[in-house]
Protein backbone atom coordinates (compact mmCIF):
# COMPACT_ATOMS: atom_id res chain seq x y z
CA UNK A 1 9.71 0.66 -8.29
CA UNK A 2 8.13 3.20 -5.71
CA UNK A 3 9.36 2.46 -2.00
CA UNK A 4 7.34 3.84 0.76
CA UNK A 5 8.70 3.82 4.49
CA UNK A 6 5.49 2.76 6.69
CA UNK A 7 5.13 4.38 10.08
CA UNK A 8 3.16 2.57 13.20
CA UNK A 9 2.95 -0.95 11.66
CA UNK A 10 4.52 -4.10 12.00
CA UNK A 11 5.04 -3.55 8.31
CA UNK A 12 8.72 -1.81 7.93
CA UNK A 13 7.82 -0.77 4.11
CA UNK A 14 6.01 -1.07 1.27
CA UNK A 15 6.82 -1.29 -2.77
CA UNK A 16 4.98 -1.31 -5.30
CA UNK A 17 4.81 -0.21 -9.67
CA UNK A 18 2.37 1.96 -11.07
CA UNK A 19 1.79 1.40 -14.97
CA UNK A 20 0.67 3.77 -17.69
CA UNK A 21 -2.70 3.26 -16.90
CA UNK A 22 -2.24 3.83 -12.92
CA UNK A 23 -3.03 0.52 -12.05
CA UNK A 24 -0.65 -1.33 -9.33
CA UNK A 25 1.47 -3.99 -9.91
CA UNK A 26 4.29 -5.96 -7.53
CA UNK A 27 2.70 -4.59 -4.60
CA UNK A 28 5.15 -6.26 -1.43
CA UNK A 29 5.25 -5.50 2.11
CA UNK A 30 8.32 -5.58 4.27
CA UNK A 31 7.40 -7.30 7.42
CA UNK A 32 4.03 -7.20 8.73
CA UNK A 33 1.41 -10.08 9.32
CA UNK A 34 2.76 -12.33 6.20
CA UNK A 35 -1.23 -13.80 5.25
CA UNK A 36 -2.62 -10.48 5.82
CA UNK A 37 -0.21 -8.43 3.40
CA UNK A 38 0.07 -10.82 1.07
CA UNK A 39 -3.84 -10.79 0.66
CA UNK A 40 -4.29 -6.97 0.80
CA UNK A 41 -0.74 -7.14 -2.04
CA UNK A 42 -3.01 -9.58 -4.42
CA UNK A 43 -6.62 -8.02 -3.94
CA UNK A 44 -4.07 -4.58 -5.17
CA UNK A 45 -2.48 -6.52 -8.66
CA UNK A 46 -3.77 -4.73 -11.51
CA UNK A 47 -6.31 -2.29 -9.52
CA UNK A 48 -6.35 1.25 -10.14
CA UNK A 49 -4.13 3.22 -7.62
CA UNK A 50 -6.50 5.54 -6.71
CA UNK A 51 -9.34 3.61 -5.77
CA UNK A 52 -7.05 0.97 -3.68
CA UNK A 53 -6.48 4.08 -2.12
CA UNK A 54 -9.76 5.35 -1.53
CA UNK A 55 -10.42 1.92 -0.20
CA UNK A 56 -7.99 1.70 2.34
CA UNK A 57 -7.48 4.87 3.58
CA UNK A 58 -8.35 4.94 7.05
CA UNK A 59 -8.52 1.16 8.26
CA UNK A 60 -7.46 0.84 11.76
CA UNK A 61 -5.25 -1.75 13.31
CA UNK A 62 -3.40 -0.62 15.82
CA UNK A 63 -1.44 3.31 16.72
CA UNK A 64 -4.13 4.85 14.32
CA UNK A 65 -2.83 3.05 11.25
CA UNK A 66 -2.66 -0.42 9.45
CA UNK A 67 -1.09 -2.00 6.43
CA UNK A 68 -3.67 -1.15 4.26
CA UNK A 69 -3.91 2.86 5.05
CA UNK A 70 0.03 2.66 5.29
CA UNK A 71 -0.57 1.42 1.28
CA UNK A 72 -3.26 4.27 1.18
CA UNK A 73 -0.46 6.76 2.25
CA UNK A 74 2.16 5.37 0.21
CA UNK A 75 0.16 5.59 -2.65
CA UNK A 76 -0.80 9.24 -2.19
CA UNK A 77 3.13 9.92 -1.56
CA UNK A 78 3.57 8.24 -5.14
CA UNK A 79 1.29 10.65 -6.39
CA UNK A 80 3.55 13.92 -4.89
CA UNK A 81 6.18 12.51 -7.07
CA UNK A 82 4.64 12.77 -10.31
């Protein structure tokens, strides 16, 4: 289980799996708008990481970030690990 501390969100983190064929799975948000993450956690379930990534990266909400670009961010701080 990757955790990922979000920055300029309601959200206070994210968590998520990656399988052997980089596809997400148990993606969770800590906090945040509960209908909204939830949504954005289930669209996610079994999609490849990278182009969740490429899809989110860069939606606004609010402070120049959102839930979805924090996943974005979190995902490509995943892929430093590797």
């Amino acid at each position: 289980m990757f955790r990922y501390i979000t920055s300029g969100t309601c959200s206070r983190a994210i968590t998520f799996e990656v399988d052997e064929n980089n596809r997400l799975h148990n993606v969770r948000f800590e906090g945040g708008c509960r209908g909204n993450t939830q949504g954005v956690a289930r669209l996610c379930e079994g999609q490849d990481m990278d182009e969740v990534a490429a899809s989110l990266k860069g939606v606004l909400c609010r402070a120049g970030t959102s839930c979805p670009d924090q996943l974005a961010k979190a995902i490509e701080a995943y892929k430093q690990t590797l």
